[in-house]
Protein backbone atom coordinates (compact mmCIF):
# COMPACT_ATOMS: atom_id res chain seq x y z
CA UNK A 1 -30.86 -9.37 2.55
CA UNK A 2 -33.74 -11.83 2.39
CA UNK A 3 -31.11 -14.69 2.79
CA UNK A 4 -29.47 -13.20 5.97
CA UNK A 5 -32.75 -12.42 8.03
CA UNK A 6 -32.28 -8.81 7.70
CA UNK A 7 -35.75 -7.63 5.59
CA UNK A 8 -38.29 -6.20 7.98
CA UNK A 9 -36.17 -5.54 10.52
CA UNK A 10 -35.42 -1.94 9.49
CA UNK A 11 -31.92 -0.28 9.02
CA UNK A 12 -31.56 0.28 12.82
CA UNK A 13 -32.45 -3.15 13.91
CA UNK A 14 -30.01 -4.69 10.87
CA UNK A 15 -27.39 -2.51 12.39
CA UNK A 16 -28.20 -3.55 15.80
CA UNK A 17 -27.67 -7.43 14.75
CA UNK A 18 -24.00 -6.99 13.68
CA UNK A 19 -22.85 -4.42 15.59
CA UNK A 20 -22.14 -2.65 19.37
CA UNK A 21 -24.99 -2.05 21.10
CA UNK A 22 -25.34 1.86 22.22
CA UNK A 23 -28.20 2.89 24.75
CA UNK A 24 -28.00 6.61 23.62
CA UNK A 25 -26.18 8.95 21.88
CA UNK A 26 -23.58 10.05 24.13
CA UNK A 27 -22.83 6.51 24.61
CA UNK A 28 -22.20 6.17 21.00
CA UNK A 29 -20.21 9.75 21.09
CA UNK A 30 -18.41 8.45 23.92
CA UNK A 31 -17.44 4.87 22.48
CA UNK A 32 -13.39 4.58 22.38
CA UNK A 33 -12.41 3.58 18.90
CA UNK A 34 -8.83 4.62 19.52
CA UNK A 35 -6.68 7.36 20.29
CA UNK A 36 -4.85 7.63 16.94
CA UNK A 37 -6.92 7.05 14.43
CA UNK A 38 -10.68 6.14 14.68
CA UNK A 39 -11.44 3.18 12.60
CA UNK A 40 -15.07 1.48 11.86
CA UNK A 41 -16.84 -0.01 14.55
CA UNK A 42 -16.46 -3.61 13.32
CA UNK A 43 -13.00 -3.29 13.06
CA UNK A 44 -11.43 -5.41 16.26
CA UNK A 45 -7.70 -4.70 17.58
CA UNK A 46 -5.34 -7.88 18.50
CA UNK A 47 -2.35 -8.77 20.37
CA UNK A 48 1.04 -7.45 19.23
CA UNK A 49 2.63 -9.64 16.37
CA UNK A 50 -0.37 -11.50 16.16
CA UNK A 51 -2.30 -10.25 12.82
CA UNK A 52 -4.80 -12.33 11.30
CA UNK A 53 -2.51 -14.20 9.13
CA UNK A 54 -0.68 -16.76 11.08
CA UNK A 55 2.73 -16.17 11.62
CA UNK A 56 5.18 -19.13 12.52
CA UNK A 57 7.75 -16.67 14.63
CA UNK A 58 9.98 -19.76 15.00
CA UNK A 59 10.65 -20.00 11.04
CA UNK A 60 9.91 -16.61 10.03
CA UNK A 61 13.59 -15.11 9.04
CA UNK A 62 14.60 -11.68 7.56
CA UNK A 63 13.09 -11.72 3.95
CA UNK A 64 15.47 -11.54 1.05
CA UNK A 65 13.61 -9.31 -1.50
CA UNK A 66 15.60 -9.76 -4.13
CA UNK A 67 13.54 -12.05 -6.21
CA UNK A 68 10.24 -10.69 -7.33
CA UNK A 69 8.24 -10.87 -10.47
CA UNK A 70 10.07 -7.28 -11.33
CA UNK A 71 13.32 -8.71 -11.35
CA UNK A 72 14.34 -9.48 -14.47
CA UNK A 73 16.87 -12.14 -13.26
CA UNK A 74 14.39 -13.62 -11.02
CA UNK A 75 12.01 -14.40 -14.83
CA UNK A 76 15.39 -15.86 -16.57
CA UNK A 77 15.45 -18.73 -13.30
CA UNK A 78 11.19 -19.35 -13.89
CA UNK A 79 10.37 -18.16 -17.40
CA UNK A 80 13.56 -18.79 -19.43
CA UNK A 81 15.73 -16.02 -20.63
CA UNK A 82 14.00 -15.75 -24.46
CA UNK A 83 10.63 -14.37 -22.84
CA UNK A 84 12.19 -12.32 -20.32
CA UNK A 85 14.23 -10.74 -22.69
CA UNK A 86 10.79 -10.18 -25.38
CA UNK A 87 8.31 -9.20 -22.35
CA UNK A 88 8.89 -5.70 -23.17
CA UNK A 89 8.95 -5.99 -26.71
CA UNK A 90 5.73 -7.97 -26.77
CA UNK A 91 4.34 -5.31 -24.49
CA UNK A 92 4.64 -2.74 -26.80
CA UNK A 93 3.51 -4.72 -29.49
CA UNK A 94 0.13 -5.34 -27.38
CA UNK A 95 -0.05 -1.83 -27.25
CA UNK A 96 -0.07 -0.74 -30.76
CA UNK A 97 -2.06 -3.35 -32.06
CA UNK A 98 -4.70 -2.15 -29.31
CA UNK A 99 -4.45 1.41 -30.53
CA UNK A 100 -4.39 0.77 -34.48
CA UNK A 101 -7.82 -1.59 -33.69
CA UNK A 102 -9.67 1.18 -31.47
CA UNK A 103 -9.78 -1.66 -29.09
CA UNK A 104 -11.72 -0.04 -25.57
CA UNK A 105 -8.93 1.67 -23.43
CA UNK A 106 -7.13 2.85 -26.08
CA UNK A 107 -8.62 6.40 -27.25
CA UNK A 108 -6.68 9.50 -27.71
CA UNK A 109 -7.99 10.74 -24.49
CA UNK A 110 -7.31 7.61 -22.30
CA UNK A 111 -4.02 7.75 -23.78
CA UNK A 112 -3.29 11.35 -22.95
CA UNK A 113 -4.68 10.75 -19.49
CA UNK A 114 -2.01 7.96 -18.83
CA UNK A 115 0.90 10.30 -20.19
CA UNK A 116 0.44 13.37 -18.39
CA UNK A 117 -0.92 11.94 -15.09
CA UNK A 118 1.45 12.88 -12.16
CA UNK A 119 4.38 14.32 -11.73
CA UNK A 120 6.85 11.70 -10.32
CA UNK A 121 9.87 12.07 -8.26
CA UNK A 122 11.34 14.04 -5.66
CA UNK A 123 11.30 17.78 -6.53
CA UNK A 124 14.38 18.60 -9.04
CA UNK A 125 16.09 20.88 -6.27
CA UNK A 126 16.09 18.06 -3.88
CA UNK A 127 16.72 14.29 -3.88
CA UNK A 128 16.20 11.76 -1.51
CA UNK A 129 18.66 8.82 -0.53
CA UNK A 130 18.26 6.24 2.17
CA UNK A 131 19.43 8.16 5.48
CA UNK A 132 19.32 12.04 3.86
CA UNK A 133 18.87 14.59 1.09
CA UNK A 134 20.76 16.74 -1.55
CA UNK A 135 20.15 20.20 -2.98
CA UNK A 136 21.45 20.58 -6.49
CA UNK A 137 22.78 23.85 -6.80
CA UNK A 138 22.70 23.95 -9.93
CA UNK A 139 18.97 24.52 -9.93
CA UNK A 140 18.54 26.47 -12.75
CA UNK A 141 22.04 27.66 -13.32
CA UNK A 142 22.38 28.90 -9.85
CA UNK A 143 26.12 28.22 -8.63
CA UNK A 144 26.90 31.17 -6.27
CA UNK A 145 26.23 30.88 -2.73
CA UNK A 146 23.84 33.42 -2.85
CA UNK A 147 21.15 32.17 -5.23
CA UNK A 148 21.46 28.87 -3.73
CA UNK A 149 20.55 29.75 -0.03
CA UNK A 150 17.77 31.69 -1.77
CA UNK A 151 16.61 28.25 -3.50
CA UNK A 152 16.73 26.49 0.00
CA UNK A 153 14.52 29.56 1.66
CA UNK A 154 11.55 28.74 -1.04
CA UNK A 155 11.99 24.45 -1.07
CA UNK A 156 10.68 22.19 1.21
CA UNK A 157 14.41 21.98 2.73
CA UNK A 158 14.32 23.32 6.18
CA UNK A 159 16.65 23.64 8.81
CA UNK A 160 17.34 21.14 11.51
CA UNK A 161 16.48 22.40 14.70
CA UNK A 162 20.71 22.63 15.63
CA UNK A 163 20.71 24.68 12.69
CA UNK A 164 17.87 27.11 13.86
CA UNK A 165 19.46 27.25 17.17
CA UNK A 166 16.89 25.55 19.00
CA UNK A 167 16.03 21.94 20.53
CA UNK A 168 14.40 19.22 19.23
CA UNK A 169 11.01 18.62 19.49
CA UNK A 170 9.97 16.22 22.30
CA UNK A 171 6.77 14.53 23.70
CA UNK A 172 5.33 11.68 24.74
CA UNK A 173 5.38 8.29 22.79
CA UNK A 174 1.47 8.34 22.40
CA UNK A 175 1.70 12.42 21.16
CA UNK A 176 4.61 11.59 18.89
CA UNK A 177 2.21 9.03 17.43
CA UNK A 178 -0.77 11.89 17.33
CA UNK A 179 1.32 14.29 15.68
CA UNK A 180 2.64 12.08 12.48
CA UNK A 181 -0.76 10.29 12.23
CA UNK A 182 -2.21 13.96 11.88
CA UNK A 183 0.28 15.37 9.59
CA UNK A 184 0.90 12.54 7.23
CA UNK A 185 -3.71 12.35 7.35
CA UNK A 186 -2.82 16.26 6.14
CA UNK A 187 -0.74 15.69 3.22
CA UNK A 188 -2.60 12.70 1.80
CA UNK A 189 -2.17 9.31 3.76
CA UNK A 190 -5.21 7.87 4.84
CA UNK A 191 -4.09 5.50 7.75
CA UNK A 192 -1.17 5.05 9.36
CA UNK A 193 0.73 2.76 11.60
CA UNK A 194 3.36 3.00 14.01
CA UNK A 195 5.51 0.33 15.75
CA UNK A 196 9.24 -0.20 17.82
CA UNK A 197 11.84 -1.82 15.94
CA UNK A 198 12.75 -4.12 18.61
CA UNK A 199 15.25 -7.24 18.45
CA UNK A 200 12.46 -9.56 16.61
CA UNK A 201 12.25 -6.81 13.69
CA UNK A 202 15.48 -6.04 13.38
CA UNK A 203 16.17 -10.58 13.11
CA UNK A 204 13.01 -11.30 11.34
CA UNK A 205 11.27 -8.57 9.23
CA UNK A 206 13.65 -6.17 8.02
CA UNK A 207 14.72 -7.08 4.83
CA UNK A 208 18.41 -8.29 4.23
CA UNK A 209 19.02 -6.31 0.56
CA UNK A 210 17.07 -3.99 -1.34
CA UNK A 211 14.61 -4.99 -3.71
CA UNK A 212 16.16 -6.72 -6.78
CA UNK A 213 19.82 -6.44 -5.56
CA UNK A 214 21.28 -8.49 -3.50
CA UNK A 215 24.64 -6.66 -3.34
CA UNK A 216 23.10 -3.42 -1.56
CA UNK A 217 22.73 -5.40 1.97
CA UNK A 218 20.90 -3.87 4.79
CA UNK A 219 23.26 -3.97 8.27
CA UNK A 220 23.42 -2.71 11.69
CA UNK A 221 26.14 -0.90 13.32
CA UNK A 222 27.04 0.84 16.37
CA UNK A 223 26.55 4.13 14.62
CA UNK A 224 24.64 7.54 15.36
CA UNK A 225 23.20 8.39 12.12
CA UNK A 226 22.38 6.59 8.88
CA UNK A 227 24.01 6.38 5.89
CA UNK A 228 24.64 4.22 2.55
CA UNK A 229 27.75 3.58 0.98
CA UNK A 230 27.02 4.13 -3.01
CA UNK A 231 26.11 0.61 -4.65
CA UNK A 232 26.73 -1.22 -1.73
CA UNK A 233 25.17 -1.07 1.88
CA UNK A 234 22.23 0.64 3.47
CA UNK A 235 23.47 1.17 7.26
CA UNK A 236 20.62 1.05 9.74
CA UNK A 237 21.87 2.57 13.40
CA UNK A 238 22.05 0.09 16.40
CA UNK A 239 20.18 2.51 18.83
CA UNK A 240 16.22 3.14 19.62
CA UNK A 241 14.48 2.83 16.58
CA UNK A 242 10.81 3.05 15.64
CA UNK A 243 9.21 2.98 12.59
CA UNK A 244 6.08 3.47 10.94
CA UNK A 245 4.05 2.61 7.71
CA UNK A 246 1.19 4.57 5.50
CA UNK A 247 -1.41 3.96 3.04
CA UNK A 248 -2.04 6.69 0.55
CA UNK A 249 -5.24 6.94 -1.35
CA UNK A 250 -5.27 6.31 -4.94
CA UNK A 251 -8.29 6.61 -7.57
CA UNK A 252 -10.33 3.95 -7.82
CA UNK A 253 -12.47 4.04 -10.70
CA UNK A 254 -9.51 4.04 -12.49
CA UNK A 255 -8.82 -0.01 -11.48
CA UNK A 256 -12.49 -0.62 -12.79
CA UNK A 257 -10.97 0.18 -15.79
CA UNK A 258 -8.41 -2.41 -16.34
CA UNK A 259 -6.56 -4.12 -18.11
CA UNK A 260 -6.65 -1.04 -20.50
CA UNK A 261 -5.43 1.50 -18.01
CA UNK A 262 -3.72 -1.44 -15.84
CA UNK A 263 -0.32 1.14 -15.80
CA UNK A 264 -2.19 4.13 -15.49
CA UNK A 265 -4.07 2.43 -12.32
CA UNK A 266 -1.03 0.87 -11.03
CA UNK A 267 1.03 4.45 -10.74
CA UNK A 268 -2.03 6.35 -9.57
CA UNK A 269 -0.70 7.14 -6.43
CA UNK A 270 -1.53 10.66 -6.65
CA UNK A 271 -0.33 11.71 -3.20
CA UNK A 272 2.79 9.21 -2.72
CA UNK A 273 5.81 11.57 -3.29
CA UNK A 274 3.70 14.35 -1.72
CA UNK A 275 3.83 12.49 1.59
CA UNK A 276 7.62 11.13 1.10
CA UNK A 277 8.87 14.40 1.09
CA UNK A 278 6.55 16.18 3.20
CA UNK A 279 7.20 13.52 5.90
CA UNK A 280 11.07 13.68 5.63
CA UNK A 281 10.83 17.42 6.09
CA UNK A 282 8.67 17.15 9.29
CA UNK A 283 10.78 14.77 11.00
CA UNK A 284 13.93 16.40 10.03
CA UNK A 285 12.43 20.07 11.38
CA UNK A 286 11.68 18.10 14.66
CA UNK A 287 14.58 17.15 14.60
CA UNK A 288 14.56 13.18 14.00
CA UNK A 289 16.17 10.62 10.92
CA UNK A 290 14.02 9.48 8.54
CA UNK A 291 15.58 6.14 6.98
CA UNK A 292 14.51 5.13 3.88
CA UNK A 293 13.08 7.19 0.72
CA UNK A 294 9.47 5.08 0.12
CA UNK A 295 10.69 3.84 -3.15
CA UNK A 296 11.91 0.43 -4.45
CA UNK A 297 15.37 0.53 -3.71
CA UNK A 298 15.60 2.53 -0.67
CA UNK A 299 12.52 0.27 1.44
CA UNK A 300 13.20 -1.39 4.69
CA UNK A 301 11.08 -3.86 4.57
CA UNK A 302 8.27 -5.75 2.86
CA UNK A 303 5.72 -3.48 3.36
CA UNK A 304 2.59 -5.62 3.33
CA UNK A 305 4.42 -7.41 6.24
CA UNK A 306 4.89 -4.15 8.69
CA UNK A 307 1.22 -3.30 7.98
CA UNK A 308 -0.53 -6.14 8.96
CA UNK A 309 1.89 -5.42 12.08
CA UNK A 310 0.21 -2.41 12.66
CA UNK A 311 -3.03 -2.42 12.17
CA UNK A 312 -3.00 -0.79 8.38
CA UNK A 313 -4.31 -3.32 6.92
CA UNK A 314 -4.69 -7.50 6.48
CA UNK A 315 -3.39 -10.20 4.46
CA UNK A 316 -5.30 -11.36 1.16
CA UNK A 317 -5.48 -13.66 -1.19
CA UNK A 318 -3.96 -12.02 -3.81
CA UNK A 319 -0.77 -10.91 -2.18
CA UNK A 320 0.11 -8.41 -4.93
CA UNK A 321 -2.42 -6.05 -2.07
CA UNK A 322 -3.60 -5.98 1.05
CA UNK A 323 -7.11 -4.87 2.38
CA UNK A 324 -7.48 -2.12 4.59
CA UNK A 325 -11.25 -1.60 6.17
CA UNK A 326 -11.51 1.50 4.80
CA UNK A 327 -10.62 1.47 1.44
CA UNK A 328 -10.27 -2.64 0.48
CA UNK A 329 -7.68 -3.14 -1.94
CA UNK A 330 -7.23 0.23 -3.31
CA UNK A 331 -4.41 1.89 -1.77
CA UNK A 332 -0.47 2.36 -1.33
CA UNK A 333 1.37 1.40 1.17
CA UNK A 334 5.00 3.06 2.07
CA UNK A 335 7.15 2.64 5.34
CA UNK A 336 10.21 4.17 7.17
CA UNK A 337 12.84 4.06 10.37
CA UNK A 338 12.77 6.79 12.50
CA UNK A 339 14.55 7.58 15.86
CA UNK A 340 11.23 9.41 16.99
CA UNK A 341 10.13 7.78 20.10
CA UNK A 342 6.13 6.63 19.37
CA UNK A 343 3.63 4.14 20.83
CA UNK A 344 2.47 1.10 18.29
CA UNK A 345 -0.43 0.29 16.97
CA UNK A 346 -2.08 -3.51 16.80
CA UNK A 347 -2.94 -5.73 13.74
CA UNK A 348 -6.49 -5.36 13.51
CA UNK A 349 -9.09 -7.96 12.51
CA UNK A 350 -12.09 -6.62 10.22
CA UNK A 351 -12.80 -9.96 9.18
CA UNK A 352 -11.26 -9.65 5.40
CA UNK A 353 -8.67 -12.27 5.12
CA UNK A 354 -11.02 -14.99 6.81
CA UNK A 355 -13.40 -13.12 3.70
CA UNK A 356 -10.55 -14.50 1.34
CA UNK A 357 -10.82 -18.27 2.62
CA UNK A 358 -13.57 -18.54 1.01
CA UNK A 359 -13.64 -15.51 -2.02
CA UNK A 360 -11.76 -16.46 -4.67
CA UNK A 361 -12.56 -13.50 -6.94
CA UNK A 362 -9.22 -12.00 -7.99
CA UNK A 363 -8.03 -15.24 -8.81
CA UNK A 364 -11.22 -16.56 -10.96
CA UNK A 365 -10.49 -13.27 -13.09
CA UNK A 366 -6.83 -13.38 -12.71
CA UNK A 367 -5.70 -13.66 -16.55
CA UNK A 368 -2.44 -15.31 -15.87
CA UNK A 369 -3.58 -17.77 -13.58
CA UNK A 370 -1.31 -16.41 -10.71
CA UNK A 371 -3.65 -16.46 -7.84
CA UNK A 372 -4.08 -19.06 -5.70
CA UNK A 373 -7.32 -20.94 -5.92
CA UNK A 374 -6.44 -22.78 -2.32
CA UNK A 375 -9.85 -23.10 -0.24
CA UNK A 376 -7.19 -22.88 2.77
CA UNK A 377 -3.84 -21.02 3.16
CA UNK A 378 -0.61 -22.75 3.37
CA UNK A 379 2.86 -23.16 5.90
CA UNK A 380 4.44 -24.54 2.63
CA UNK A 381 5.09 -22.26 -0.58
CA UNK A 382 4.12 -23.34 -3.65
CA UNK A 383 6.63 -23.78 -6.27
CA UNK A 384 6.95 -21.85 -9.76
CA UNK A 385 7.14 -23.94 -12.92
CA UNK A 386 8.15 -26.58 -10.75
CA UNK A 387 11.34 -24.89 -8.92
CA UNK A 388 11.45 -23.70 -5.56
CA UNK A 389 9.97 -20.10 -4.78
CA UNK A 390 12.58 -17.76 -3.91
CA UNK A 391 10.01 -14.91 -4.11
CA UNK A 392 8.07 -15.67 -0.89
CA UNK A 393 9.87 -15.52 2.57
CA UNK A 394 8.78 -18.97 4.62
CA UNK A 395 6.85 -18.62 8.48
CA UNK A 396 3.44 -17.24 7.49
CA UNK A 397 0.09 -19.26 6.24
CA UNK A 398 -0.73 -17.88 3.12
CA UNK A 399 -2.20 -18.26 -0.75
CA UNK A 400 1.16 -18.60 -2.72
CA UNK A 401 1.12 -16.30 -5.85
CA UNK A 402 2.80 -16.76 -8.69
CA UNK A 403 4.94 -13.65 -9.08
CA UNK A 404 6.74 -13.89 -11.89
CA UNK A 405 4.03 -15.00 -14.09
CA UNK A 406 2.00 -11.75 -13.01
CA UNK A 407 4.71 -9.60 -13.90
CA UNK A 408 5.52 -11.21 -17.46
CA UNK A 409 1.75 -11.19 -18.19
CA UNK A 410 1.26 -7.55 -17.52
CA UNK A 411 4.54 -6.32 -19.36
CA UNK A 412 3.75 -8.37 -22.28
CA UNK A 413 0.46 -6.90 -22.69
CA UNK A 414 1.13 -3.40 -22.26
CA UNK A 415 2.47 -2.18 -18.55
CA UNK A 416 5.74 -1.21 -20.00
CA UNK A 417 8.18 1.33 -19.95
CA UNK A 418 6.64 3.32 -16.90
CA UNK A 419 3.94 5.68 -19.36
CA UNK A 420 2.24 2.78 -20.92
CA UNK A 421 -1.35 2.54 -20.29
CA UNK A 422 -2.33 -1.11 -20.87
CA UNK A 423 -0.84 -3.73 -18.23
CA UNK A 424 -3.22 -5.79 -16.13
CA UNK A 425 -4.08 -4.93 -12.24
CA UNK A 426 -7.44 -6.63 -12.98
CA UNK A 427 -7.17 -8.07 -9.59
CA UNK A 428 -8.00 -4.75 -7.74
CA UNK A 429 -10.75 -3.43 -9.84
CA UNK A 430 -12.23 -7.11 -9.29
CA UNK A 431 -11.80 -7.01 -5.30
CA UNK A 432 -14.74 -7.87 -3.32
CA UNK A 433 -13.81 -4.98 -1.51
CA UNK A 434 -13.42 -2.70 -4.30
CA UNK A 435 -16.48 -0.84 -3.61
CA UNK A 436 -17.92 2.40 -2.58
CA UNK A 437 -18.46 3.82 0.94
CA UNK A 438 -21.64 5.89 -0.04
CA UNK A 439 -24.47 2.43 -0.39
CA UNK A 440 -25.03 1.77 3.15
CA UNK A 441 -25.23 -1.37 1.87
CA UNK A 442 -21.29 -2.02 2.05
CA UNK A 443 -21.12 -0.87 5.06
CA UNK A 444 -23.65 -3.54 6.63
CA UNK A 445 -22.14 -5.92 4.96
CA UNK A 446 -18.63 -5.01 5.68
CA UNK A 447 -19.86 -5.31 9.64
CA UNK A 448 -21.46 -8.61 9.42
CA UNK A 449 -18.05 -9.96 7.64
CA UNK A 450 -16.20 -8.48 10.70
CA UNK A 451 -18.39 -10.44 13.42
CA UNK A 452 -19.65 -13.51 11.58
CA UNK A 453 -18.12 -15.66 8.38
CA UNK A 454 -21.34 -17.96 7.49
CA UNK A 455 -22.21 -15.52 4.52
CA UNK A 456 -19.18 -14.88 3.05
CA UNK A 457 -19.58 -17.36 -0.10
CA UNK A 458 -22.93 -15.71 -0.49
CA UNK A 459 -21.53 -12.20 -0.75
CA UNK A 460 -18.89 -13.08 -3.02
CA UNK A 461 -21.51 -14.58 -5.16
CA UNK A 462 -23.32 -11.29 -4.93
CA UNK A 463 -20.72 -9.05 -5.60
CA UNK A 464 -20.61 -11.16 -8.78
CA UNK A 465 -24.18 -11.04 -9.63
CA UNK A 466 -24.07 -7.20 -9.28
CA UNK A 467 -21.59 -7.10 -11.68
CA UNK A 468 -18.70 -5.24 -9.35
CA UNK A 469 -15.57 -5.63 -11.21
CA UNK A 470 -13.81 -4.08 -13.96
CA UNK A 471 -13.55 -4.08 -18.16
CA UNK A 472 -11.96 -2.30 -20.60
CA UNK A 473 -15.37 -0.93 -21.75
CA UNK A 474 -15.23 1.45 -18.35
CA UNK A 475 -11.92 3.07 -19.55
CA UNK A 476 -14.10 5.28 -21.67
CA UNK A 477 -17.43 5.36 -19.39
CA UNK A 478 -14.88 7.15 -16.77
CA UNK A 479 -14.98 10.20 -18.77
CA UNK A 480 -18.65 10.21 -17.86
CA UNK A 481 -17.88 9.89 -14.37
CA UNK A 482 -18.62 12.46 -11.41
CA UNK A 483 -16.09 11.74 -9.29
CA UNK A 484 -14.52 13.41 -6.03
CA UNK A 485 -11.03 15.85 -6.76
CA UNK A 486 -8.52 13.54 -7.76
CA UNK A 487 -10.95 10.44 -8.12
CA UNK A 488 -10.65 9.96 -4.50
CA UNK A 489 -13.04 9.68 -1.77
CA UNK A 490 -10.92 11.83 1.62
CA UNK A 491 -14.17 11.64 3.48
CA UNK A 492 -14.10 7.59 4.46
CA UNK A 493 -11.61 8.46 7.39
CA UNK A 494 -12.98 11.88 8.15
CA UNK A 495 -15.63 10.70 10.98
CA UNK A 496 -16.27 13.67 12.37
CA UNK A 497 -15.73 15.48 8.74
CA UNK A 498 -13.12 17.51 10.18
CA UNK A 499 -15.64 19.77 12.90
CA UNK A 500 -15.78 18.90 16.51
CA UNK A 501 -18.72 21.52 16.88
């Protein structure tokens, strides 16, 4: 504080230096910071299609996801096909040599935490597929018609509108955009962002295939509804399409806790299928499509891409996240096609990827060495073990990651299987970013890194000197831990706490 000419000032004055300037209170009361979502004061709004990251619209080209660092074929092309085929092997290996040595992490407890964590997956009476749902009727043994409307009367599986007898719900763009912000803020997302699917989305951002295969293709045609042939095509309608993006909360003093509960971090997103399904329901009650299911192989697009689009977040460093104001690195983020008419939301500009010019953090601890350490993004993409990246999608200015070496690391020490504890995500637990919203602290500094970059090296430097980050060694201090219901702070977004008197 010394170093930035904020001691003596007092807290009102060091506010005053990086922030809006309010002559009273109902000025302050009355200051618009959005109608869909308020957002801090620091945080700035920008053009459509113009997030913080550049974006070369002239190059940029539907993304072929494809090739990640999950895809096993992808590791063959970089990484040969002898450790691709022992990553998992060596993984488990890591493990049990971690238990038999008490190593930190790997208690009976921190184990048994990791195993019995969430309940994953659509309900068992329901599934989800890319343009609809099914009800297994045999739910229990119930096959007669009966029992099985029963079933449907107590699920989340309600009636269409047509069905009830009844039309659709309709409303403005802007209250369309209300409504879903406020019911997917209800059953757990955080933030939320909302865009049209116009001709430059449909050409340039959707994806082309579903993650890691390139034989389920994404199309258009001059259909109604969607719908997927099995195993080979996603079919996305050519009509008025919207679609919309969310980040949902997950705990995070668990990432301090990595790489010992790396998995256990990595698939702590508590409130994920909770707002898949609810979400689906809503719109389909309405009486709207909701196209795509939120998990790997039913996305339609690269998600990190749609929410810098829409204000959800920016770009980082790392590109395994993004950082969202609010909550910095920890969080989930899940999108969707609807035929809902609602009004977009802008990219927004907090400051935190012009942070990550000059932080390199994540990638000092990264233990792979997969993070760039780049003192300036990039038009051209690095390559991997020497061969041309066919992970990354050309037409932004970026840090190029390495992938597939990320992905072999953590599955070959521990993030295996799906219920392994070990893994890696030491990268979000070492975030700049990763850090309460209680110190007022982070909140000053959070404003100044909005509005002016000069002391961004020395914060990094101080987040280091504090000793923010994460160790195995907190796996078992977390037990210790008062923390907020499900590890998670609701409150950040709550401005007015939920009371308007």
């Amino acid at each position: 504080m010394k170093f930035m000419g904020y001691t003596g000032m007092g807290v009102g004055a060091a506010v005053a230096a990086s922030g809006p300037v309010f002559h009273d209170l109902d000025e302050l009361l009355s200051a618009d910071t959005g109608n869909i979502q308020k957002r801090p004061w620091y945080v700035k709004e920008r053009d459509f299609y113009n997030p913080t990251v550049e974006v070369d619209w002239d190059v940029l080209k539907r993304p072929n996801p494809f090739h990640t660092g999950q895809n096993k074929a992808t590791c063959v092309m970089y990484m040969g096909q002898e450790r691709a085929d022992n990553q998992n092997k060596l993984g488990y290996q890591y493990v049990n040599q971690q238990i038999q040595s008490g190593a930190p992490g790997y208690s009976y407890l921190n184990r048994a935490l990791r195993k019995v964590n969430v309940t994953y997956g659509w309900p068992a009476y329901m599934g989800k597929s890319w343009a609809g749902n099914s009800v297994n009727i045999n739910w229990k043994g119930d096959t007669d018609m009966e029992s099985t409307n029963r079933q449907k009367e107590t699920t989340i599986y309600y009636d269409t509108p047509e069905e009830r007898g009844e039309p659709k719900w309709t409303g403005t763009p802007e209250e369309a955009t209300k409504v879903m912000a406020a019911f997917m803020r209800y059953r757990g997302s955080a933030i939320n962002g909302f865009g049209i699917l116009d001709q430059r989305m449909r050409t340039q951002v959707v994806s082309k295939s579903q993650k890691h295969s390139d034989k389920r293709v994404i199309v258009f045609e001059d259909v109604e509804k969607a719908y997927e042939v099995s195993g080979g095509k996603y079919v996305i309608p050519n009509k008025e399409l919207y679609y919309f993006v969310n980040w949902e909360l997950m705990a995070r003093e668990l990432f301090r806790c990595t790489p010992a509960f790396g998995g256990l971090a990595n698939a702590s997103d508590m409130v994920g299928d909770i707002v898949k399904a609810s979400t689906w329901d809503f719109l389909r009650y309405l009486g709207y499509q909701m196209i795509g299911a939120g998990s790997d192989n039913t996305v339609p697009f690269v998600e990190g891409a749609v929410a810098n689009l829409t204000g959800v977040c920016e770009n980082s460093r790392n590109q395994l996240y993004c950082l969202n104001p609010e909550y910095g690195a920890i969080g989930r983020l899940h999108s969707y096609i609807t035929d809902l008419p609602m009004a977009p939301t802008k990219p927004v500009d907090a400051g935190m990827w012009r942070f990550c010019h000059s932080c390199h953090k994540c990638a000092n601890t990264c233990p792979s060495g997969s993070i760039s350490q780049e003192k300036q993004p990039s038009w051209e993409i690095t390559p991997i073990k020497g061969k041309e990246s066919l992970i990354h999608n050309p037409g932004t200015k970026e840090f190029w990651s390495d992938g597939v070496g990320c992905r072999l690391f953590r599955n070959e020490n521990g993030g295996v299987g799906g219920n392994e504890i070990a893994g890696c995500q030491v990268c979000w637990g070492e975030c700049t970013f990763t850090v309460d919203n209680a110190a007022m602290v982070h909140n000053l500094i959070k404003g100044t890194v909005a509005n002016v970059s000069i002391f961004n090296g020395f914060f990094f430097k101080m987040g280091e000197t504090f000793g923010y980050g994460s160790s195995d060694e907190k796996s078992d201090e977390w037990w210790d831990l008062s923390l907020p219901v499900m590890g998670i702070d609701t409150t950040t977004v709550a401005y007015d706490k939920g009371y308007r008197k």
